[in-house]
N, C-alpha and C. Protein backbone atom coordinates (compact mmCIF):
# COMPACT_ATOMS: atom_id res chain seq x y z
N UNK A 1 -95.62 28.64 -24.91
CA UNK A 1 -95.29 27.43 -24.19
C UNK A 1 -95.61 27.63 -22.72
N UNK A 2 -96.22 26.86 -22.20
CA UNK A 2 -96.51 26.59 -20.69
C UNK A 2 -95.59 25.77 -19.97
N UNK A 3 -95.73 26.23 -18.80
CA UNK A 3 -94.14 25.08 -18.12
C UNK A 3 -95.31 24.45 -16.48
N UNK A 4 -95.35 23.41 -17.23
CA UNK A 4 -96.59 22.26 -16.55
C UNK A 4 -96.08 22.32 -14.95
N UNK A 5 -94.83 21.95 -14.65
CA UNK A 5 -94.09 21.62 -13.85
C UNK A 5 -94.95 22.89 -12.40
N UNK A 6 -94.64 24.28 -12.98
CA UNK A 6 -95.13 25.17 -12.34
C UNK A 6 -96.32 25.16 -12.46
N UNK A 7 -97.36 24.59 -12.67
CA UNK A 7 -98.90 25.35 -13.24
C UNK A 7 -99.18 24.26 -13.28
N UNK A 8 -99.07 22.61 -12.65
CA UNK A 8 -99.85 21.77 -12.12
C UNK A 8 -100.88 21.10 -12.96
N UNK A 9 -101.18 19.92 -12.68
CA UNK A 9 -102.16 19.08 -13.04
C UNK A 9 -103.17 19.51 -14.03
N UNK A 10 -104.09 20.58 -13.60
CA UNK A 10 -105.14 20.99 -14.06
C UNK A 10 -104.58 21.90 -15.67
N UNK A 11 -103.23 22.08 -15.41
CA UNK A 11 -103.01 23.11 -17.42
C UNK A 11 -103.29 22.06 -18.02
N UNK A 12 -102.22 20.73 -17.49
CA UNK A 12 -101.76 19.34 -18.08
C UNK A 12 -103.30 18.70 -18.92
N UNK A 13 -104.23 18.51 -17.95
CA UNK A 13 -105.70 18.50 -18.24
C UNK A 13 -106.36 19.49 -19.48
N UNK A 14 -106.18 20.53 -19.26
CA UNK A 14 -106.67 21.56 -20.46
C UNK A 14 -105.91 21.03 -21.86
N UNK A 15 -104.83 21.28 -21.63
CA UNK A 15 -104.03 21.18 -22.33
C UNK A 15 -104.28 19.91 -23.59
N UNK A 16 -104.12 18.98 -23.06
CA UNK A 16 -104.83 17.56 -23.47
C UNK A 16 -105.96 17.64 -24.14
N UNK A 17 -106.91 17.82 -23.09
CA UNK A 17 -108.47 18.01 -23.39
C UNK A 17 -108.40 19.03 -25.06
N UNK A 18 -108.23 20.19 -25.17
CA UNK A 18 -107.75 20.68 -26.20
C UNK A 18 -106.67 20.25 -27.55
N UNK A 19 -106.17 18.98 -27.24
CA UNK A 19 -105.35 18.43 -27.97
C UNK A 19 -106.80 17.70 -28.45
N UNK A 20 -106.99 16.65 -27.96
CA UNK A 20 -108.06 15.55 -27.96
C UNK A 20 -108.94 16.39 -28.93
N UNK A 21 -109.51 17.65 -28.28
CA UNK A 21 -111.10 18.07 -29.31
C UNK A 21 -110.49 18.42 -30.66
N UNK A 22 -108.94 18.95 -30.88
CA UNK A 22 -108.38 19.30 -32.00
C UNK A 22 -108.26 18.00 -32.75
N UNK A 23 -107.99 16.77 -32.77
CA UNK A 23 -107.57 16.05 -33.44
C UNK A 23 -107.86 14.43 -33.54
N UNK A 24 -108.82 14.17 -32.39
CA UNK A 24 -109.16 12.88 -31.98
C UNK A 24 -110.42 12.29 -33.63
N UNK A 25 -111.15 13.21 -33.85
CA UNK A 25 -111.67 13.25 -35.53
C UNK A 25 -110.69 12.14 -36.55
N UNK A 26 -109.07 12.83 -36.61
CA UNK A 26 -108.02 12.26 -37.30
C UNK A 26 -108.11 11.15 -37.45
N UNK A 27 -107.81 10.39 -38.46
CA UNK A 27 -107.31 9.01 -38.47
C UNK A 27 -106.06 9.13 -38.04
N UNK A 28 -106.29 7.88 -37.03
CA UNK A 28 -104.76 7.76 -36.10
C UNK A 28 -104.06 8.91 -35.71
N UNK A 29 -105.07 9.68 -34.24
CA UNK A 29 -104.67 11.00 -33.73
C UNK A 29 -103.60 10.80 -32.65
N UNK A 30 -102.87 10.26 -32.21
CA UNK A 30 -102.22 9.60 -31.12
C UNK A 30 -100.81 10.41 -31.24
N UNK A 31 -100.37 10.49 -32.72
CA UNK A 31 -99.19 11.18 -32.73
C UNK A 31 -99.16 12.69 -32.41
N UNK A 32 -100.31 13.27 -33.64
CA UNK A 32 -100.66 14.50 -33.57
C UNK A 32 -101.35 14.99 -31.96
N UNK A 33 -101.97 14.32 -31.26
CA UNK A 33 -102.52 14.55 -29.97
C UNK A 33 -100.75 15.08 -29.45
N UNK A 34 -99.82 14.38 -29.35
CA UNK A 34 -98.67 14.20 -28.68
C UNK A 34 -97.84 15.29 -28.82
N UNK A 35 -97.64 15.37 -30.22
CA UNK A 35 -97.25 16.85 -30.66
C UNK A 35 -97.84 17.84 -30.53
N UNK A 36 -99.17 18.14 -30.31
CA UNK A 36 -99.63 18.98 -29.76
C UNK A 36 -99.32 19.18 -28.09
N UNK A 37 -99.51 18.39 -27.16
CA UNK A 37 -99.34 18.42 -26.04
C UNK A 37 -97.99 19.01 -25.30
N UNK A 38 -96.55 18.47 -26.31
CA UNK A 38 -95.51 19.08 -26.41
C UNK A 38 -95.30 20.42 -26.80
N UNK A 39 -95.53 20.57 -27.92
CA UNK A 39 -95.86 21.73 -28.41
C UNK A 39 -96.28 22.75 -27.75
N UNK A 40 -97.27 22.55 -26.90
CA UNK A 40 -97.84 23.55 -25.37
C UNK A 40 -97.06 23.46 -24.19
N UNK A 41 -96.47 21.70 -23.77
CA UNK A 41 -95.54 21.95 -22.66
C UNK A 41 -94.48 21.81 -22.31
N UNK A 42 -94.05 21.69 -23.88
CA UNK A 42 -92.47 21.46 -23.35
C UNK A 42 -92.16 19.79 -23.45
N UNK A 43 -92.84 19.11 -23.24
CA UNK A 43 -92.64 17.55 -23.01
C UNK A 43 -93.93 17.13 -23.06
N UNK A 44 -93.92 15.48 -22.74
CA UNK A 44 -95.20 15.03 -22.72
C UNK A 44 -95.27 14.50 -20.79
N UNK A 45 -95.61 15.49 -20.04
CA UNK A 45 -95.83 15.36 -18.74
C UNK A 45 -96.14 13.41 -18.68
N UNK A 46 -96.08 12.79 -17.02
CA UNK A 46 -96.62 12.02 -16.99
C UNK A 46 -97.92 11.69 -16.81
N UNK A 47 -99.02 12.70 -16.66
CA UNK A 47 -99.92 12.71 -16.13
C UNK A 47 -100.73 13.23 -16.94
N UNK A 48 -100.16 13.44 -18.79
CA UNK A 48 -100.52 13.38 -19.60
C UNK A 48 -101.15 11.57 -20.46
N UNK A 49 -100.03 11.19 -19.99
CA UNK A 49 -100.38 9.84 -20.85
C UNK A 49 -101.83 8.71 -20.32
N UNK A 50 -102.36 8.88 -18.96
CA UNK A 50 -103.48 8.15 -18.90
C UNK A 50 -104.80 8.98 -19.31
N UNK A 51 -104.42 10.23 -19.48
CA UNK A 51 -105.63 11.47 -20.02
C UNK A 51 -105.65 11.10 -21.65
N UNK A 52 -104.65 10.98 -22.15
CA UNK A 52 -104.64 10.49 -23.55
C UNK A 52 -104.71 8.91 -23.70
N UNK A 53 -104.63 8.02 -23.44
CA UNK A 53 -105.09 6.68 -23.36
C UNK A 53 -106.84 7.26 -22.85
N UNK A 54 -107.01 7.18 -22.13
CA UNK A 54 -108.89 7.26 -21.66
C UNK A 54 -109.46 7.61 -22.83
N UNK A 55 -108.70 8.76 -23.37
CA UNK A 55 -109.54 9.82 -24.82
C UNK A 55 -109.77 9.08 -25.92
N UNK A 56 -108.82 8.44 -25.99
CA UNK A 56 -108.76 7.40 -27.25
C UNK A 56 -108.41 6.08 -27.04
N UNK A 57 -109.29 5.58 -25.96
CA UNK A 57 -109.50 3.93 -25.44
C UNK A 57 -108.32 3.48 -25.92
N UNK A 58 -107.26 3.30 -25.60
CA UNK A 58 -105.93 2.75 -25.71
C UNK A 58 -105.94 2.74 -24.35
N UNK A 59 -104.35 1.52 -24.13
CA UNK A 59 -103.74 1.45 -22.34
C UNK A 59 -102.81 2.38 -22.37
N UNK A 60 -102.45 2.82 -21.17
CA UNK A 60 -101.03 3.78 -21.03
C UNK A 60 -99.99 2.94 -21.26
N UNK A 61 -99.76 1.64 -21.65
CA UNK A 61 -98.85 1.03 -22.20
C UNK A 61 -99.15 1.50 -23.72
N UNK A 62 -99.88 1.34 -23.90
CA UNK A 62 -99.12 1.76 -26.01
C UNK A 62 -99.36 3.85 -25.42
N UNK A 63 -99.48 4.34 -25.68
CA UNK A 63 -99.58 5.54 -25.47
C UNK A 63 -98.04 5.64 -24.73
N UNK A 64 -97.85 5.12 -23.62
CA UNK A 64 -96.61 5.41 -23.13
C UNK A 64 -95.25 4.88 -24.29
N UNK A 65 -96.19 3.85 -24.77
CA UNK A 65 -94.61 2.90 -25.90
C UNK A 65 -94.72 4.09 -27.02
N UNK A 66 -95.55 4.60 -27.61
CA UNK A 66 -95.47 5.41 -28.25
C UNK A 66 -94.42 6.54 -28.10
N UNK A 67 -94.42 7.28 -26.89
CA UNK A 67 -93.79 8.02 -26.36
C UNK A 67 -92.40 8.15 -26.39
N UNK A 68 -92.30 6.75 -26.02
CA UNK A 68 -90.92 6.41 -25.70
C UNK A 68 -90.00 5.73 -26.79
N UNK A 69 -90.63 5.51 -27.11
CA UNK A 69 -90.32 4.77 -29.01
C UNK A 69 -89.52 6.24 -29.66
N UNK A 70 -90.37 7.11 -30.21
CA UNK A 70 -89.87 7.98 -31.15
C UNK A 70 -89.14 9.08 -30.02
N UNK A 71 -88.22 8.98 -30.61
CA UNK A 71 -86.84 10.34 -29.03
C UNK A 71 -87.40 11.69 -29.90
N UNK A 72 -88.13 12.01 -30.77
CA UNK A 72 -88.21 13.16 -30.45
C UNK A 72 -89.34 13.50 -29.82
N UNK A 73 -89.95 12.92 -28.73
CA UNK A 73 -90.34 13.01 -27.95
C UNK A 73 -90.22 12.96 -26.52
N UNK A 74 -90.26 13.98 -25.70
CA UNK A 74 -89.48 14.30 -24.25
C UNK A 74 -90.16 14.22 -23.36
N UNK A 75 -89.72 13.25 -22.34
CA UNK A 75 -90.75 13.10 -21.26
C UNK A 75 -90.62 14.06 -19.75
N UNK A 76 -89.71 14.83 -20.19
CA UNK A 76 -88.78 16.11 -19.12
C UNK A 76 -88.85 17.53 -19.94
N UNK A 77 -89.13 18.61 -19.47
CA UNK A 77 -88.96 19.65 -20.03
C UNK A 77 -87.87 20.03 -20.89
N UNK A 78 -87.24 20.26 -22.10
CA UNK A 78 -85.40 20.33 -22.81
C UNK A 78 -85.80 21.90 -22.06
N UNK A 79 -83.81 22.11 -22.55
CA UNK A 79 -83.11 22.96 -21.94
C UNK A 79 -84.12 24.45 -22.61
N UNK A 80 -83.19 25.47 -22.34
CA UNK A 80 -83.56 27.16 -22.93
C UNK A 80 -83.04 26.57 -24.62
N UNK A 81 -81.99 26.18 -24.20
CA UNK A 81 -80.56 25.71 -25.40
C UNK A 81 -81.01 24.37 -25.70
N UNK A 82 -80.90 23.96 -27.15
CA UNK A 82 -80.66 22.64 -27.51
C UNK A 82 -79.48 22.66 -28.55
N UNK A 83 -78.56 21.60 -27.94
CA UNK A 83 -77.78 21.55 -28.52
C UNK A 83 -77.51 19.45 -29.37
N UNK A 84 -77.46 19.58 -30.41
CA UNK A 84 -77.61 18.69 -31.26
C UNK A 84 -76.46 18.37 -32.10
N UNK A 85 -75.58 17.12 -31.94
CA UNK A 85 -74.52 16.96 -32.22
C UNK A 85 -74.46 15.33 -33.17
N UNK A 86 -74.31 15.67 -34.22
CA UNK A 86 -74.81 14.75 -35.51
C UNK A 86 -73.60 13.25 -35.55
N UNK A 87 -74.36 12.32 -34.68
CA UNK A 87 -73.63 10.97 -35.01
C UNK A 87 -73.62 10.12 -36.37
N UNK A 88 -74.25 10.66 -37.68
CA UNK A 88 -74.30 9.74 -38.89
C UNK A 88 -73.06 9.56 -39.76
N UNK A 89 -72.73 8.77 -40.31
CA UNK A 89 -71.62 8.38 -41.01
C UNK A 89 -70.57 9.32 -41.17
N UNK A 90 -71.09 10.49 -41.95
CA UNK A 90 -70.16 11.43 -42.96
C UNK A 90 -69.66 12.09 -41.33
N UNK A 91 -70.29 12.70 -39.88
CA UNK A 91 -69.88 12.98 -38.74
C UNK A 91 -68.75 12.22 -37.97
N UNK A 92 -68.64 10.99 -37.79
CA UNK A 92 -68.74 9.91 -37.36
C UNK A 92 -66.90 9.73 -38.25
N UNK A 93 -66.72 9.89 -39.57
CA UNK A 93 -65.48 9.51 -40.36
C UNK A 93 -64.93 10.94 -40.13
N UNK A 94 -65.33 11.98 -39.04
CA UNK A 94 -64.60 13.08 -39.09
C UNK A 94 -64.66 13.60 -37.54
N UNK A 95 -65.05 12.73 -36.98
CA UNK A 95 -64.09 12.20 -35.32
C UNK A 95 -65.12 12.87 -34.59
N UNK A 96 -66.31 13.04 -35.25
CA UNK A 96 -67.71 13.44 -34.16
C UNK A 96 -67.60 12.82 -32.79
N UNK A 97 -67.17 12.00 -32.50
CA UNK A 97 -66.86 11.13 -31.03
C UNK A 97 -66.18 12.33 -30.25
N UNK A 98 -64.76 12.91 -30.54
CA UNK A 98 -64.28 13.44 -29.74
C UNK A 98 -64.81 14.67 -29.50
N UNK A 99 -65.91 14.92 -30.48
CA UNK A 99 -67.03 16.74 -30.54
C UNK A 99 -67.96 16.26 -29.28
N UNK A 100 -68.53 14.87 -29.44
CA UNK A 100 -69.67 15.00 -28.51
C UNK A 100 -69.12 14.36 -26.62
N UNK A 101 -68.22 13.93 -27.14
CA UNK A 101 -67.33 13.60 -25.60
C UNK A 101 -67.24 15.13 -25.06
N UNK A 102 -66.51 16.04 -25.82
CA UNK A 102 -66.18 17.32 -25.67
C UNK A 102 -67.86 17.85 -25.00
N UNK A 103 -68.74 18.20 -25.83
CA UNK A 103 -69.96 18.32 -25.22
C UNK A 103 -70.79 17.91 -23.83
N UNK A 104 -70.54 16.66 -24.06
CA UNK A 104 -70.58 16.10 -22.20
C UNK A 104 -70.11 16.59 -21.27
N UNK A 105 -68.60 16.87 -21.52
CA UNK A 105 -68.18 17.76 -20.33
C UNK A 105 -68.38 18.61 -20.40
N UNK A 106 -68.46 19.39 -20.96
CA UNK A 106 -68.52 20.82 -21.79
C UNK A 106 -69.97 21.36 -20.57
N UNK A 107 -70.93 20.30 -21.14
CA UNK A 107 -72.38 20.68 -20.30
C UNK A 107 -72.42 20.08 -18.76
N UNK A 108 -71.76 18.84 -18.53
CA UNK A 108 -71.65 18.00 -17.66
C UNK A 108 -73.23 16.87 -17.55
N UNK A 109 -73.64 17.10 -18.43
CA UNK A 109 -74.55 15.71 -19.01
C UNK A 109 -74.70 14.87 -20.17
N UNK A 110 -75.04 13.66 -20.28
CA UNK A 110 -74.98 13.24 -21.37
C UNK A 110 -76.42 13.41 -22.17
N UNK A 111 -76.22 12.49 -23.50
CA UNK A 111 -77.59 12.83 -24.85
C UNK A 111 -78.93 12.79 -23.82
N UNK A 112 -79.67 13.35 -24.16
CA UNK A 112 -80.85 13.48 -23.45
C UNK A 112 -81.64 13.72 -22.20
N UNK A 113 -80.43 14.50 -21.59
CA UNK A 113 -80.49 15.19 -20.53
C UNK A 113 -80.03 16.64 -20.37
N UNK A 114 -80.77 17.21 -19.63
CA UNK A 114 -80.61 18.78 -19.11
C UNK A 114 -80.07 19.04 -17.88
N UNK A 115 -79.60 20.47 -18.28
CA UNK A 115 -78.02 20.85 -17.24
C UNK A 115 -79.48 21.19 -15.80
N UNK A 116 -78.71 20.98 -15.14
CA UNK A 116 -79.93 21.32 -13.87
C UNK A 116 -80.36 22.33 -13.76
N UNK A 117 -79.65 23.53 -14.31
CA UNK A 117 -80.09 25.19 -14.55
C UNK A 117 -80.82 25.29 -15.94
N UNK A 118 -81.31 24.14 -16.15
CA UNK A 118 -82.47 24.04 -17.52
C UNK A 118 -81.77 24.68 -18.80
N UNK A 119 -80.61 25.41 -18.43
CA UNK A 119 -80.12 25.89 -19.60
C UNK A 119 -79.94 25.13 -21.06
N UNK A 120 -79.36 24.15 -21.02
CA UNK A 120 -78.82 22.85 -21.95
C UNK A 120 -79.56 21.99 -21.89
N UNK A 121 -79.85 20.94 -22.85
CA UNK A 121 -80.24 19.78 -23.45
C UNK A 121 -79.32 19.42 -24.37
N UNK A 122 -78.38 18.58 -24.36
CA UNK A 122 -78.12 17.78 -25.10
C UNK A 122 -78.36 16.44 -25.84
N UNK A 123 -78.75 16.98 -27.35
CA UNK A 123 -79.44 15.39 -28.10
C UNK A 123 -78.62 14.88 -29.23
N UNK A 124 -78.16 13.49 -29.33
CA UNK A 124 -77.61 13.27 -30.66
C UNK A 124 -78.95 13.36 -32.20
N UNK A 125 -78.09 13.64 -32.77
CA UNK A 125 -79.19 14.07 -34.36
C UNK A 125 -78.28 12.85 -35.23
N UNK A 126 -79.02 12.01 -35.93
CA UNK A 126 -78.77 11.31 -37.42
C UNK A 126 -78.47 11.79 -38.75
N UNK A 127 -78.48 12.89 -38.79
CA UNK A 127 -78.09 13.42 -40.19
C UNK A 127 -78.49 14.85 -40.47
N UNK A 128 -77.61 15.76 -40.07
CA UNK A 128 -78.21 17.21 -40.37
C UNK A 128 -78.51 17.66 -41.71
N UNK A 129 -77.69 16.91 -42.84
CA UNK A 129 -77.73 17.31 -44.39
C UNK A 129 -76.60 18.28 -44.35
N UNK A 130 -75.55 18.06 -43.46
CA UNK A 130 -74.24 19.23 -43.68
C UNK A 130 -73.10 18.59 -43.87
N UNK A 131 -72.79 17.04 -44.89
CA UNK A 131 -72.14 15.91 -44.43
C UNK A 131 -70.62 16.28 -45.25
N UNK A 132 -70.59 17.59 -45.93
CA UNK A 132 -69.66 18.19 -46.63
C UNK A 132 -69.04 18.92 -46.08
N UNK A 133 -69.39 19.28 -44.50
CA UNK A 133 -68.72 19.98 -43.35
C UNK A 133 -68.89 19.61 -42.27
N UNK A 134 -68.95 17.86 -42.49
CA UNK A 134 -68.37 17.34 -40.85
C UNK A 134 -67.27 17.73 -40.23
N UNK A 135 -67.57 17.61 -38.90
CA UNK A 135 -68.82 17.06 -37.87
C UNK A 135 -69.79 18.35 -37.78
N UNK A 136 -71.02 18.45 -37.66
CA UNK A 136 -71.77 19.11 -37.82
C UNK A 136 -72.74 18.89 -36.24
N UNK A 137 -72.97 20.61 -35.72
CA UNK A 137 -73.90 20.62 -34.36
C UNK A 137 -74.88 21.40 -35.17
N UNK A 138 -76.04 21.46 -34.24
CA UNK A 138 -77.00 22.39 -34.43
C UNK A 138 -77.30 23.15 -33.21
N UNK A 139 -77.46 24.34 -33.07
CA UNK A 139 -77.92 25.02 -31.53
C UNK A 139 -78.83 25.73 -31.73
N UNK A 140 -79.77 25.66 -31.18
CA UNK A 140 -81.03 26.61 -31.01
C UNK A 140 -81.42 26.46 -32.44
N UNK A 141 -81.68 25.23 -33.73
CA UNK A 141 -81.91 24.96 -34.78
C UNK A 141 -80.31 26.16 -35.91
N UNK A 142 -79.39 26.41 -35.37
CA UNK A 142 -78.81 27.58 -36.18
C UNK A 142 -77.94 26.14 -36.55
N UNK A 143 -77.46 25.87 -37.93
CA UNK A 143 -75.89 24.71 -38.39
C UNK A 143 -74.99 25.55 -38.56
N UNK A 144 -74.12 24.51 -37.67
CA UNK A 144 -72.46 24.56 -37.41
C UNK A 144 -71.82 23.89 -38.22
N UNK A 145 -70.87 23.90 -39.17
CA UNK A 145 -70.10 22.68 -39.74
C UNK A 145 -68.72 22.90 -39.26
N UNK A 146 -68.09 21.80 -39.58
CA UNK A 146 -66.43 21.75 -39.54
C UNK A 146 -66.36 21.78 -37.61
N UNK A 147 -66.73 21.83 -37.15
CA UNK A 147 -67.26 22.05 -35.85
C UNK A 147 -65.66 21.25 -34.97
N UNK A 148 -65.18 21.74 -34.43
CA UNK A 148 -63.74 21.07 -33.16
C UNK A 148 -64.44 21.15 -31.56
N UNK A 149 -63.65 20.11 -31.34
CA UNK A 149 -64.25 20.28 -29.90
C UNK A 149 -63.48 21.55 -29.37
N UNK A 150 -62.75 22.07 -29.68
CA UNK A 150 -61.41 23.22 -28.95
C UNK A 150 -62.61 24.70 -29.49
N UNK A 151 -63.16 24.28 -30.92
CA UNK A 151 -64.53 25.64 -30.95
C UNK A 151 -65.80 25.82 -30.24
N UNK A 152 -65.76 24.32 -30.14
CA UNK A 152 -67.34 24.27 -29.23
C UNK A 152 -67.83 25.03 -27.71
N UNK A 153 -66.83 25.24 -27.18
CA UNK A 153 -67.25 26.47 -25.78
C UNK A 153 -67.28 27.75 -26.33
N UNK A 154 -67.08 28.25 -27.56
CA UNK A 154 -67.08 29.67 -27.82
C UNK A 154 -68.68 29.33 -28.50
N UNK A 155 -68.90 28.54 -29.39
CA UNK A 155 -70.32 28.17 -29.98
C UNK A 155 -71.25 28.00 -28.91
N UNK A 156 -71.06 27.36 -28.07
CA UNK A 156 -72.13 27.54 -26.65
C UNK A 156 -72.49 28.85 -25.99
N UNK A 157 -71.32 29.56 -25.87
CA UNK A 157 -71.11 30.52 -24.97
C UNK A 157 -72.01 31.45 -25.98
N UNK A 158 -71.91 32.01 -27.15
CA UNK A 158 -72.68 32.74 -28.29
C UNK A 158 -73.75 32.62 -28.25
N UNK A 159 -74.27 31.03 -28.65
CA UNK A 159 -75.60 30.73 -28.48
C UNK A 159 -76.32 30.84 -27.17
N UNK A 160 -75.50 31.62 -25.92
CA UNK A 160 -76.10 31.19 -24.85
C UNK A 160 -76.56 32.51 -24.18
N UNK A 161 -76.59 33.62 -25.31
CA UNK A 161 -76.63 34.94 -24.94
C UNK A 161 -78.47 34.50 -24.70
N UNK A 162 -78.60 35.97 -23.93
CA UNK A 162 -80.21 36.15 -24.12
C UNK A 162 -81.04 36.88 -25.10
């Protein structure tokens, strides 16, 4: 992974350009271009999206709606940590509200934002498949079930080793 932010315009360019020769062939490469681009930087820079509109004659309006449409796509670098806290039904009838309130403060940001020490990202998830041990987090992809907000600073603090 490259971190664009430091290493400027011209990776952002490679980067792309190499997405584009990998996949522009594809029928309907726009997604896969995207995931690739992430995939290398972490997010989809802004100065990615008129390099990918030009490549594949689209406006930076659909390329950008694209973007912004599907959330698992990040237009900011996520944390070291992602932490993922499951709002779907079976979560949700087992008081997930007071897990991810807990989380907010916990990090001091809300869903889809990073702690300013890049450490954290916090994202809500739709359905981990753990709905037999709500409320259910995920950190660094590892599942949590049965999950309390009163456990959740020892689960951070673990996951937050190096």
């Amino acid at each position: 992974m490259v971190d664009s932010a430091a290493s400027g315009d011209g990776v952002v360019e490679a980067v792309v350009a190499a997405a584009v020769a990998r996949y522009s062939s594809s029928e309907g490469p726009l997604l896969q271009i995207l995931h690739a681009v992430q995939d290398t930087l972490n997010h989809i820079p802004p100065a990615a999206v008129p390099l990918i509109a030009r490549s594949l004659n689209l406006s930076r309006a659909e390329v950008h709606g694209v973007v912004t449409f599907y959330h698992f796509f990040r237009q900011h670098p996520r944390g070291r940590h992602v932490v993922q806290v499951c709002q779907a039904e079976a979560c949700r009838s087992m008081h997930c509200e007071q897990l991810t309130e807990r989380a907010k403060t916990l990090l001091g940001i809300d869903f889809h934002q990073t702690t300013a020490d890049g450490r954290y990202t916090l994202e809500p998830v739709y359905c981990l498949g753990n709905c037999a041990c709500a409320p259910s987090v995920m950190i660094d992809g590892e599942l949590h079930g049965r999950v309390t907000p009163e456990h959740l600073p020892e689960l951070l603090s673990a996951e937050a080793l190096p």
